[in-house]
N, C-alpha and C. Protein backbone atom coordinates (compact mmCIF):
# COMPACT_ATOMS: atom_id res chain seq x y z
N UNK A 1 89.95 77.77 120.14
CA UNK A 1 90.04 76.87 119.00
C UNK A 1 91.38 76.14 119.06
N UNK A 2 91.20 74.79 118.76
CA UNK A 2 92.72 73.79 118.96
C UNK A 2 93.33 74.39 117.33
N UNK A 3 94.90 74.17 117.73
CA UNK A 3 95.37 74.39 116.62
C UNK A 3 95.38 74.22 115.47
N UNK A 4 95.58 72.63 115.20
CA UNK A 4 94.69 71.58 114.54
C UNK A 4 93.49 72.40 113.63
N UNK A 5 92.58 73.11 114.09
CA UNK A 5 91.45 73.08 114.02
C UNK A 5 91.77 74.47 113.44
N UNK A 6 92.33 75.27 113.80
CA UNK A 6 92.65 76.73 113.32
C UNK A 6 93.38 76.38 112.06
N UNK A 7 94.29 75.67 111.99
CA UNK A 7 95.17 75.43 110.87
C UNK A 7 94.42 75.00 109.48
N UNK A 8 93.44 74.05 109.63
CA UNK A 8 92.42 73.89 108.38
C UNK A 8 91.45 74.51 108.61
N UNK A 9 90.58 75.57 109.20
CA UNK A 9 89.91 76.50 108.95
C UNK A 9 90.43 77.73 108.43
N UNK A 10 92.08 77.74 108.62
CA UNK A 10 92.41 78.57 107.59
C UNK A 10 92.37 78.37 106.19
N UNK A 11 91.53 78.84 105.53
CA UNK A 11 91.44 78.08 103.82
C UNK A 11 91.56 79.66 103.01
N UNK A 12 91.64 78.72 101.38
CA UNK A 12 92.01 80.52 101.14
C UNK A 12 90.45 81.11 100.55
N UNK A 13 89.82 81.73 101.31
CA UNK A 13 88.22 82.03 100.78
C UNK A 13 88.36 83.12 99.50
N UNK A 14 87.69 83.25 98.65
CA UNK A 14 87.63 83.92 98.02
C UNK A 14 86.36 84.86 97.83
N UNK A 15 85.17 84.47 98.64
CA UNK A 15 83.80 84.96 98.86
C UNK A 15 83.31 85.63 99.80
N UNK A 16 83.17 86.83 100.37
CA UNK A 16 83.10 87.40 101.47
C UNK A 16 81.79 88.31 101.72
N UNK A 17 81.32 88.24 102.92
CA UNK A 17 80.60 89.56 103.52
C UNK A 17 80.84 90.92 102.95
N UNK A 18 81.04 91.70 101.84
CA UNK A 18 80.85 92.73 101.38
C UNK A 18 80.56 93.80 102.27
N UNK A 19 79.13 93.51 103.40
CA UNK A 19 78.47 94.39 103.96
C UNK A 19 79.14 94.21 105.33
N UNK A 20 80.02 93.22 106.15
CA UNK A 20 80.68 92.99 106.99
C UNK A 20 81.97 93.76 107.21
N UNK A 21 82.32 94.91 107.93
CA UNK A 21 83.10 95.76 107.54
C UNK A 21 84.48 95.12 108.73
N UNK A 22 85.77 95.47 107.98
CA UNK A 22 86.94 95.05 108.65
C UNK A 22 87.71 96.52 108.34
N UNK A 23 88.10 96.85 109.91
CA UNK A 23 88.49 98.24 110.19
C UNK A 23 89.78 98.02 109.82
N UNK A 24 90.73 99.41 110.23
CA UNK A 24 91.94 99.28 110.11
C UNK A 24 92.50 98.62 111.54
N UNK A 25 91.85 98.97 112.45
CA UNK A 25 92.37 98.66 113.69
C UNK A 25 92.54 96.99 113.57
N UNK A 26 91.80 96.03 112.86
CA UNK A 26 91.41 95.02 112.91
C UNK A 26 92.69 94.27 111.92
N UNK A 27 92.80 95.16 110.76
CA UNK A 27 94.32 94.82 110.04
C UNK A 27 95.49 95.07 110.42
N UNK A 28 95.44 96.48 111.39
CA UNK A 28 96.53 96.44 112.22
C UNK A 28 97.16 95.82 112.95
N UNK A 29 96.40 95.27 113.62
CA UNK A 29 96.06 93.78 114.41
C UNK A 29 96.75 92.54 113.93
N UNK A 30 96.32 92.57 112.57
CA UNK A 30 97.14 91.38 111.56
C UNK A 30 98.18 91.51 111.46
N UNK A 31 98.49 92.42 110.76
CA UNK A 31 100.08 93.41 110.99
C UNK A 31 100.99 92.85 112.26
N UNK A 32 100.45 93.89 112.94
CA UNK A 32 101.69 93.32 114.39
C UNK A 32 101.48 91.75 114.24
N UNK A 33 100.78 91.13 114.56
CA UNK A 33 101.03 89.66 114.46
C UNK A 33 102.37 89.36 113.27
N UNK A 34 102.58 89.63 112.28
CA UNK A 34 103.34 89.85 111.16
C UNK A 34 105.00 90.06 111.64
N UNK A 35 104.73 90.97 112.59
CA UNK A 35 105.98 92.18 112.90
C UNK A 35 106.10 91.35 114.15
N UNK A 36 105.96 89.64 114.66
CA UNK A 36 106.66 89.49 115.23
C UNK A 36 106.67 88.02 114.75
N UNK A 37 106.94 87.78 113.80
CA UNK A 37 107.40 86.23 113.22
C UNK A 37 108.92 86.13 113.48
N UNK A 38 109.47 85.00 112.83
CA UNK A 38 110.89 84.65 112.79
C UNK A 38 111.05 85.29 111.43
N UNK A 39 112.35 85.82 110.95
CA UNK A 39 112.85 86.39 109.77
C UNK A 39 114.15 85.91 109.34
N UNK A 40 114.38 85.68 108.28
CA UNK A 40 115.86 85.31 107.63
C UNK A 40 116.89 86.05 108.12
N UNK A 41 117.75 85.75 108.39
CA UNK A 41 118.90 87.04 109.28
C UNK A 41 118.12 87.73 109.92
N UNK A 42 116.61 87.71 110.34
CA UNK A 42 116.36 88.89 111.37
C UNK A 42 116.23 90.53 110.67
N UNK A 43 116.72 90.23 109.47
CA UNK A 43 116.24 91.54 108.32
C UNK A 43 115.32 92.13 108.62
N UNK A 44 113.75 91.14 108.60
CA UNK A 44 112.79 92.02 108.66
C UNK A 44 112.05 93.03 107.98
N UNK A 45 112.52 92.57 106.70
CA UNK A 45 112.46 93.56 105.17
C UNK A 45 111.07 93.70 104.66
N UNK A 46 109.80 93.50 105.48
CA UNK A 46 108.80 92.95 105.03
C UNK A 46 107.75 94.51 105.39
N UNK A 47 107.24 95.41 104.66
CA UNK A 47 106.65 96.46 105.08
C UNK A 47 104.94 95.77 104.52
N UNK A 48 104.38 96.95 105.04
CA UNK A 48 102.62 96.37 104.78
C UNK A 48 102.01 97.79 104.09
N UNK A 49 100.85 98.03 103.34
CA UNK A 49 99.75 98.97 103.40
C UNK A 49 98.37 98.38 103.51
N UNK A 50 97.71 99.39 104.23
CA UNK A 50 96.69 98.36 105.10
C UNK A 50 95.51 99.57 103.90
N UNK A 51 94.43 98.57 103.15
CA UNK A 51 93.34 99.29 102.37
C UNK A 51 91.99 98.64 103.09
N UNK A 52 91.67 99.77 103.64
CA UNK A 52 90.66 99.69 104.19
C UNK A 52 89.50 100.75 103.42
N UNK A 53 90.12 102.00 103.34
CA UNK A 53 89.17 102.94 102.42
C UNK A 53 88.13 102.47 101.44
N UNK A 54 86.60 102.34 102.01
CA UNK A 54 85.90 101.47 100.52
C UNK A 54 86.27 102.24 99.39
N UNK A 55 86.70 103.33 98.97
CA UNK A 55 86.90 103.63 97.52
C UNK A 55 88.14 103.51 96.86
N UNK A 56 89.90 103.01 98.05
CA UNK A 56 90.58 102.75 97.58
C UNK A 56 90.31 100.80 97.39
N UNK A 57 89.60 100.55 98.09
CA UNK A 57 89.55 99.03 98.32
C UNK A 57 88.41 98.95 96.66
N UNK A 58 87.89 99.23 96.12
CA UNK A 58 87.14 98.95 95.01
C UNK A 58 87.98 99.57 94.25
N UNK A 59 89.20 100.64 94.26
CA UNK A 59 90.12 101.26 93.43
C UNK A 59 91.26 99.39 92.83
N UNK A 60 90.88 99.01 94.40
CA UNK A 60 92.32 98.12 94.00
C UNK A 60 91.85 96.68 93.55
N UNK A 61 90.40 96.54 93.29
CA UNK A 61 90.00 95.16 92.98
C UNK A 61 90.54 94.74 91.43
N UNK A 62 89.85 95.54 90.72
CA UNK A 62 90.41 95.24 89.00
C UNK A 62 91.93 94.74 89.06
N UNK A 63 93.09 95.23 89.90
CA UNK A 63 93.95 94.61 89.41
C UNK A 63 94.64 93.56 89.88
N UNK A 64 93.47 92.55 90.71
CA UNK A 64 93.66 91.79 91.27
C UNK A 64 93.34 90.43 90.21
N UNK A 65 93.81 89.08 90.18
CA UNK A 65 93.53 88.03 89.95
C UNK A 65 93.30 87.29 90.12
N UNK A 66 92.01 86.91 90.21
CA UNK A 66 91.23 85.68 91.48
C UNK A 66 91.08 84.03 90.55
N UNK A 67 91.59 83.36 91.43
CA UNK A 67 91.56 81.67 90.91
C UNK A 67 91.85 81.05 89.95
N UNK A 68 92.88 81.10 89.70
CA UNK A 68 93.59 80.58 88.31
C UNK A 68 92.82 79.34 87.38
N UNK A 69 92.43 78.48 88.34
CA UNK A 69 91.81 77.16 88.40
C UNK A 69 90.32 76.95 87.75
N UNK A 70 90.10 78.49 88.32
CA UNK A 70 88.26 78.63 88.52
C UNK A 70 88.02 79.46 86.91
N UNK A 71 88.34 78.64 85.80
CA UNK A 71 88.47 79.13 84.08
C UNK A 71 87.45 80.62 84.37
N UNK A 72 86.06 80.16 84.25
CA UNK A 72 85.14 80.61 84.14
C UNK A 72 84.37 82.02 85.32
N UNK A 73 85.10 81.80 85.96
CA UNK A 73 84.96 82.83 87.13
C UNK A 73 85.91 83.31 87.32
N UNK A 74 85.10 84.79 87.23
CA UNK A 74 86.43 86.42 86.74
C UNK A 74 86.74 86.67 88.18
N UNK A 75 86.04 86.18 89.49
CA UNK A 75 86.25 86.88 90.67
C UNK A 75 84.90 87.17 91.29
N UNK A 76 85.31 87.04 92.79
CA UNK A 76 83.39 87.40 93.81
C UNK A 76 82.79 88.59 92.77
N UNK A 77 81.53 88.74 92.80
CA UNK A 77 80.81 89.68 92.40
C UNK A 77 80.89 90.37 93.87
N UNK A 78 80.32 91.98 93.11
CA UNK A 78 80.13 92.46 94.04
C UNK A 78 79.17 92.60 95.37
N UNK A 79 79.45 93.02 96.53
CA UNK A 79 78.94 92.25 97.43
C UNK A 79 79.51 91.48 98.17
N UNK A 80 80.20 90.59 97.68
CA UNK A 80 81.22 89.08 97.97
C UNK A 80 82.87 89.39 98.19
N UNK A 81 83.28 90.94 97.82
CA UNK A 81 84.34 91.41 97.42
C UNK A 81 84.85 91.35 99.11
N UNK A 82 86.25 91.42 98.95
CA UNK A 82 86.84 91.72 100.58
C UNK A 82 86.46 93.21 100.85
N UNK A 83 86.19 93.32 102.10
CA UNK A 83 86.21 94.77 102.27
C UNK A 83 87.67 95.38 102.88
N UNK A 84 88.63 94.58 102.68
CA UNK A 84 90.06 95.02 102.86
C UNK A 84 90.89 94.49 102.52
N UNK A 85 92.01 94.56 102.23
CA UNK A 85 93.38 94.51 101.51
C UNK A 85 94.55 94.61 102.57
N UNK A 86 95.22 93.69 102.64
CA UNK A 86 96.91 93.97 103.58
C UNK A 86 98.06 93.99 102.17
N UNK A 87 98.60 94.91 101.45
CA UNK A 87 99.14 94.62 100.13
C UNK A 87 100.73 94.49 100.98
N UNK A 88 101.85 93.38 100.93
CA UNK A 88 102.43 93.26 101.42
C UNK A 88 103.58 93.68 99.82
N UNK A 89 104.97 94.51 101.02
CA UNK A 89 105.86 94.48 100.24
C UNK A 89 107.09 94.36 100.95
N UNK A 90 108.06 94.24 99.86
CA UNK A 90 109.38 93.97 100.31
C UNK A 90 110.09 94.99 100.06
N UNK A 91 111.17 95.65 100.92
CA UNK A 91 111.57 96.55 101.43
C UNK A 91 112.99 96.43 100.63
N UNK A 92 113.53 96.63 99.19
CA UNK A 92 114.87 96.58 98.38
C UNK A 92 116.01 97.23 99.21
N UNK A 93 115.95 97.93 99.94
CA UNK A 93 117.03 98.88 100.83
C UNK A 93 117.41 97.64 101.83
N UNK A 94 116.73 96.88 102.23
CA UNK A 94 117.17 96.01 102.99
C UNK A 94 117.85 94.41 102.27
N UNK A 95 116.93 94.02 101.23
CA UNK A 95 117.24 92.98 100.27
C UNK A 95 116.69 92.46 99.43
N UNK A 96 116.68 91.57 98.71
CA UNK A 96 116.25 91.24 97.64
C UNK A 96 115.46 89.85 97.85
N UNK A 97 115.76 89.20 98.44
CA UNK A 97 115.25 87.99 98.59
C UNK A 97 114.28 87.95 100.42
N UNK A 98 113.06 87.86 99.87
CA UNK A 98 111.72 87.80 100.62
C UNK A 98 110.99 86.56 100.63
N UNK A 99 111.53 85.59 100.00
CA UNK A 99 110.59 84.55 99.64
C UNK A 99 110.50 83.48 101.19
N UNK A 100 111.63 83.42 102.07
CA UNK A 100 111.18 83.01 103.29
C UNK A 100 110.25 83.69 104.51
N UNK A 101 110.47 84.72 104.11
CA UNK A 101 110.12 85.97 105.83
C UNK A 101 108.33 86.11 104.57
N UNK A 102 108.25 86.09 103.46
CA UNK A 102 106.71 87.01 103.09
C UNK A 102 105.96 85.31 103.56
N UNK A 103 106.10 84.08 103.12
CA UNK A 103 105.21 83.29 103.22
C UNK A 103 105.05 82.74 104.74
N UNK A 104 106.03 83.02 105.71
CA UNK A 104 105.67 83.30 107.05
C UNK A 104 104.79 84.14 107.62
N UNK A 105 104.88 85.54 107.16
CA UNK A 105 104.24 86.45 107.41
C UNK A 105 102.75 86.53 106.70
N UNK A 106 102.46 86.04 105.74
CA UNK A 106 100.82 85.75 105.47
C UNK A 106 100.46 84.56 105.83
N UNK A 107 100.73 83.85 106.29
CA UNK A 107 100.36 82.49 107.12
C UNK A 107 99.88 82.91 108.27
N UNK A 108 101.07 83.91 108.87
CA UNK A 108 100.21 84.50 110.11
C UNK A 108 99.24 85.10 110.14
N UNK A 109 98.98 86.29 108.94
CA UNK A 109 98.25 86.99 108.90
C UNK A 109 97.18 85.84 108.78
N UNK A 110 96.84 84.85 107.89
CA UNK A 110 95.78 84.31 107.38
C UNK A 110 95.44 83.37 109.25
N UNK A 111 96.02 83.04 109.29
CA UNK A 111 95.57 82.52 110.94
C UNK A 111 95.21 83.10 111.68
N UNK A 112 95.66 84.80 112.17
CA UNK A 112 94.82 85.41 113.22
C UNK A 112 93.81 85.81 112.74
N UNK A 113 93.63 86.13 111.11
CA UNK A 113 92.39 86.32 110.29
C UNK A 113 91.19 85.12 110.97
N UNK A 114 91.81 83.94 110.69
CA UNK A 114 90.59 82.91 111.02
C UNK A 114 90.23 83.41 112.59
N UNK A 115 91.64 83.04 113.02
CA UNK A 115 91.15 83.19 114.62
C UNK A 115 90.15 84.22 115.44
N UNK A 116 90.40 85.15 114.08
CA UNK A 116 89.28 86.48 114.54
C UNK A 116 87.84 86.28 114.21
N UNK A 117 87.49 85.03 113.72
CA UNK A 117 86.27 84.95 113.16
C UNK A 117 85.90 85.71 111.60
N UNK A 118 87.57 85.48 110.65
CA UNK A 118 87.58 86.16 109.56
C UNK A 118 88.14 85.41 108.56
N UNK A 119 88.39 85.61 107.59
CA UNK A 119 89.03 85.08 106.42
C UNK A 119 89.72 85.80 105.46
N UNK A 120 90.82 85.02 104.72
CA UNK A 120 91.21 85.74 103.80
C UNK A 120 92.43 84.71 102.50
N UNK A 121 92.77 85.58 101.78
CA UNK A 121 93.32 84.99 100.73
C UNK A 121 94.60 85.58 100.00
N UNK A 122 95.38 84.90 100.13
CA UNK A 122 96.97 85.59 99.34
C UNK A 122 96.80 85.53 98.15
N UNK A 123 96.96 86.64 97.50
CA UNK A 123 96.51 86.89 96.21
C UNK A 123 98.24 87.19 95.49
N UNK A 124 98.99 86.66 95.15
CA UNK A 124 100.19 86.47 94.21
C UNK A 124 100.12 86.99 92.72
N UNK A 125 99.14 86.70 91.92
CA UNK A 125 99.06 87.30 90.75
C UNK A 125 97.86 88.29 90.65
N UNK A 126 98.74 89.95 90.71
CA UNK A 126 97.74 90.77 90.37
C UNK A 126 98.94 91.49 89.30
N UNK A 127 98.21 92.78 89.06
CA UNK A 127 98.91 93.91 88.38
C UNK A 127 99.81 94.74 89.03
N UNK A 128 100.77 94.42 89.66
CA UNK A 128 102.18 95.06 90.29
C UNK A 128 101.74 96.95 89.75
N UNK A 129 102.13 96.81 88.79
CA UNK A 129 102.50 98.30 88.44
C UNK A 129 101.11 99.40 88.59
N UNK A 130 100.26 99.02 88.13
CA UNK A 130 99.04 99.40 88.84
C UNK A 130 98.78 99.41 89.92
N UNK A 131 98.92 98.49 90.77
CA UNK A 131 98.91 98.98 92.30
C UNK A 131 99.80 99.71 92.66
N UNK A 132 100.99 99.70 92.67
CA UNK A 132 101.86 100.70 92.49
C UNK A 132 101.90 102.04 92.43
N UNK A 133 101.05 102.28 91.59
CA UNK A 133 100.48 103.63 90.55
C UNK A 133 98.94 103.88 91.67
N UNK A 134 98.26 103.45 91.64
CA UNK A 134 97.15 103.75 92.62
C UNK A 134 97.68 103.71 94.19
N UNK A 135 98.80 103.00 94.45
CA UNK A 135 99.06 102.83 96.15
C UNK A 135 99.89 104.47 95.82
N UNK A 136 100.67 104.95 95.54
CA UNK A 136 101.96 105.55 95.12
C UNK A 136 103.07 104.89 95.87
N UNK A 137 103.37 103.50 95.56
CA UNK A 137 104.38 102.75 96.35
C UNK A 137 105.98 103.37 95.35
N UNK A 138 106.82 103.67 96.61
CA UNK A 138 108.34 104.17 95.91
C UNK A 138 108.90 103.05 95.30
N UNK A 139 109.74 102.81 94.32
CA UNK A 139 110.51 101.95 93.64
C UNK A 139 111.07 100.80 94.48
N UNK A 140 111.89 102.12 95.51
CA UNK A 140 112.34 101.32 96.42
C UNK A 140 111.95 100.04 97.23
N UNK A 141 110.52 99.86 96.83
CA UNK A 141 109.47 98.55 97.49
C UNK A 141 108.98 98.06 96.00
N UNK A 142 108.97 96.46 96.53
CA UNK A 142 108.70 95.82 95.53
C UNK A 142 107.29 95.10 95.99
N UNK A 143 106.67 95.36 95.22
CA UNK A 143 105.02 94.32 95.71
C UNK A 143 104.77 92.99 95.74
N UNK A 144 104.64 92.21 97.00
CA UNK A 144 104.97 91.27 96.86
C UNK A 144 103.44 89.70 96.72
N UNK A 145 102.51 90.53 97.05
CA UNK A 145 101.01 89.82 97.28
C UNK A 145 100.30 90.83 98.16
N UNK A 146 99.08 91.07 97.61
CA UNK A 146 97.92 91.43 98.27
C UNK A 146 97.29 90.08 99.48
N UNK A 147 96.84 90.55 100.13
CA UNK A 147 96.06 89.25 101.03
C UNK A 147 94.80 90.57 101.35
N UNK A 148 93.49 89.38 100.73
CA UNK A 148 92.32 89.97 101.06
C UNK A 148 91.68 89.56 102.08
N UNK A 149 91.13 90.19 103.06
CA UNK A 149 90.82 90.04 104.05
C UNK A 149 88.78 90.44 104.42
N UNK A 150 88.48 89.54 104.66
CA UNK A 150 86.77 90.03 105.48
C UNK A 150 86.19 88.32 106.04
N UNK A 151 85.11 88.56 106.24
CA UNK A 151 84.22 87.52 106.71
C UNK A 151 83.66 86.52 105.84
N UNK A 152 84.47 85.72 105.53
CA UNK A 152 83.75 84.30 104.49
C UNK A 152 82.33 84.30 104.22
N UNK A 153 81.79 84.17 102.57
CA UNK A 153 80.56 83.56 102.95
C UNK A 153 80.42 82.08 102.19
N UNK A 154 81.76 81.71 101.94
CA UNK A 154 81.74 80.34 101.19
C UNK A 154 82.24 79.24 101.97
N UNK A 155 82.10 77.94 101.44
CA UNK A 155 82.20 76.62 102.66
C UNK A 155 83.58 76.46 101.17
N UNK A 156 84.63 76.16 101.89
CA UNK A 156 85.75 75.60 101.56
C UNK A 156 86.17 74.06 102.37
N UNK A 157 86.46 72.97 101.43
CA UNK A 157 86.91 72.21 102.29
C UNK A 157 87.83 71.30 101.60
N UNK A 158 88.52 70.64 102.05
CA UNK A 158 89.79 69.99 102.33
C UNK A 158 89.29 68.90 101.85
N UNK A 159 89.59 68.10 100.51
CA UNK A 159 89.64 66.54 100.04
C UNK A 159 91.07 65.87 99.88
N UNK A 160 91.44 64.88 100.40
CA UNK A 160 92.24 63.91 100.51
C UNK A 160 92.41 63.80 99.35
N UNK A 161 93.71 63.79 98.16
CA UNK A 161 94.35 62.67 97.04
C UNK A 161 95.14 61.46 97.25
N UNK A 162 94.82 61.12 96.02
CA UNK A 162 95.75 59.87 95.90
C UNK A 162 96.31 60.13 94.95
N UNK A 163 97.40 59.59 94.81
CA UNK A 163 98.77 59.49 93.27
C UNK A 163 97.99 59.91 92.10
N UNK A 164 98.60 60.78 91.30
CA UNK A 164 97.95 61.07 90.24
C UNK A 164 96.27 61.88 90.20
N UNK A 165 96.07 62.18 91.19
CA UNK A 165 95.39 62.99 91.11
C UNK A 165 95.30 64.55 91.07
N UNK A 166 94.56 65.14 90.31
CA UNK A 166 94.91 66.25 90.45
C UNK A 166 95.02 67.50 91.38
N UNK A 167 95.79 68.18 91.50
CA UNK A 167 95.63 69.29 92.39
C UNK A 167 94.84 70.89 92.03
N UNK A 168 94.31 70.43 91.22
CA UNK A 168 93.55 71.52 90.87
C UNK A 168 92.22 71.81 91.72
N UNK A 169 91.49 72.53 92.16
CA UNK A 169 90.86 72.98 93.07
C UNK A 169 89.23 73.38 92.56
N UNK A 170 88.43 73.41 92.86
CA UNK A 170 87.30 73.20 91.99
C UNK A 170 85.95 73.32 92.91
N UNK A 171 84.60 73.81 92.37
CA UNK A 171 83.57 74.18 92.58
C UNK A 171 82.77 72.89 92.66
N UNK A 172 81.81 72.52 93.34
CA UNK A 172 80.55 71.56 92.88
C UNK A 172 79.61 72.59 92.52
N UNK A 173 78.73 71.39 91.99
CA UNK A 173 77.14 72.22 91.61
C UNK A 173 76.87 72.79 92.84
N UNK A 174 76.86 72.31 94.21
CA UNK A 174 76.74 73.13 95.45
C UNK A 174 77.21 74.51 95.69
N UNK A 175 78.39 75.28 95.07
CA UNK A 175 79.25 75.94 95.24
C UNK A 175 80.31 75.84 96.02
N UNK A 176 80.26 74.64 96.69
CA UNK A 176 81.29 74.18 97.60
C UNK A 176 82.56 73.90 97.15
N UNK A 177 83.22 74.95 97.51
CA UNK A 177 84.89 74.82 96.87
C UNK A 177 86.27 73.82 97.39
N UNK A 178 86.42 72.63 97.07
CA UNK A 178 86.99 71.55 97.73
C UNK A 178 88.72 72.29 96.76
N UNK A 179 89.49 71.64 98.04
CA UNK A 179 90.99 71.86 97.98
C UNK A 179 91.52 70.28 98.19
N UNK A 180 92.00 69.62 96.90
CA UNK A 180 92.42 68.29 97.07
C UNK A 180 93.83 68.68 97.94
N UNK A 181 94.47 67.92 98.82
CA UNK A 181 95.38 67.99 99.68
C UNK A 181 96.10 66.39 99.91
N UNK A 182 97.62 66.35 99.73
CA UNK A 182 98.28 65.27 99.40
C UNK A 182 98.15 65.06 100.74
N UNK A 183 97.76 63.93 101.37
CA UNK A 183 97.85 62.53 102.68
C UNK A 183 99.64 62.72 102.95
N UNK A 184 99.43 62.25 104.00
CA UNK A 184 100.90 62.42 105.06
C UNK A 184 101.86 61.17 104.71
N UNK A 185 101.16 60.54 103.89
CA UNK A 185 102.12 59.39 103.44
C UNK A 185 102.68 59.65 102.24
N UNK A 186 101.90 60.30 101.47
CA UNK A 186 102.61 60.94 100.33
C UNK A 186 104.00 61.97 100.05
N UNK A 187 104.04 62.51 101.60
CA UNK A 187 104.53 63.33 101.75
C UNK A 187 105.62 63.40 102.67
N UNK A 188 105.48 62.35 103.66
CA UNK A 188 106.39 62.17 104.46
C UNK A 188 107.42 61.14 104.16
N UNK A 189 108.65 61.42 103.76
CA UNK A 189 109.56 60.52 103.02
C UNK A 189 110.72 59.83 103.88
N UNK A 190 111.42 58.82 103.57
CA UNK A 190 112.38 58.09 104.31
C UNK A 190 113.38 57.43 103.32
N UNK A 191 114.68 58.46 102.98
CA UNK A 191 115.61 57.38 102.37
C UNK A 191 116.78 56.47 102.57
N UNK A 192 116.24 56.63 104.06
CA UNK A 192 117.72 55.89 105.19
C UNK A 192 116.92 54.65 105.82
């Protein structure tokens, strides 16, 4: 697959193969990809737990928060659910500030995801302390995003804006979930 081509088939799915099972070996996989990005000072503060267990992986759905955008839809039904979890955290013994090295590190993950013939989704707003409490994560780690991981069964695609349009993200009567995306002119700036 051209890069190009990997790069927007990475989308963030939220609908998955349920019955399509993703091992640990297969998140592990994601992982090391992870454990060899570029890092801020080379810190490297970025630890993982890999939920693969179907009864911790349905333990950890409720305190997840799917689609801010999508009012009316609580999240995949079941069935549609990921059948795995990479819950990424940041490692406080090392530092405090993760916000460059974590969105490197699920980019990757979400790319060798595609590249594997898989999908998945960074999930940012869930219930911290509850996962926490069900992972038994030490203090010492701070939770930083779940990324759900399995086999898409939804068509996501990529619409072009113009000025003033919105970026909000949205369903058709099809179920086809379009991601408006700002044009390269919008974005590419020149003040010299």
């Amino acid at each position: 697959m051209e890069f190009r081509e990997l790069v927007t088939q990475s989308r963030s799915y939220r609908r998955f193969n349920g019955n399509f099972p993703v091992t640990d070996h297969v998140v592990r996989e994601l992982v090391e990809l992870a454990c060899t990005v570029p890092s801020a000072r080379n810190l490297q503060p970025l630890k993982y737990i890999a939920v693969c267990d179907p009864a911790v992986v349905e333990a950890l759905y409720p305190s997840l928060l799917w689609a801010g955008y999508l009012a009316d839809w609580p999240g995949p039904i079941e069935g549609e659910r990921p059948p795995a979890y990479i819950v990424m955290l940041g490692d406080l013994s090392i530092t405090k500030d993760f916000a460059c090295d974590s969105g490197i590190a699920a980019q990757t993950i979400l790319l060798g995801a595609t590249a594997s013939g898989l999908g998945g989704c960074i999930i940012g707003a869930f219930k911290r302390k509850k996962i926490s409490e069900l992972l038994k994560i030490p203090d010492i780690f701070s939770p930083l995003m779940v990324i759900a991981i399995g086999k898409p069964v939804e068509t996501v695609v990529i619409d072009q804006m113009s000025n003033g349009d919105s970026v909000r993200y949205f369903r058709d009567v099809n179920g086809i979930h379009h991601v408006p995306k700002r044009v390269l002119d919008d974005v590419l700036l020149n003040f010299f």
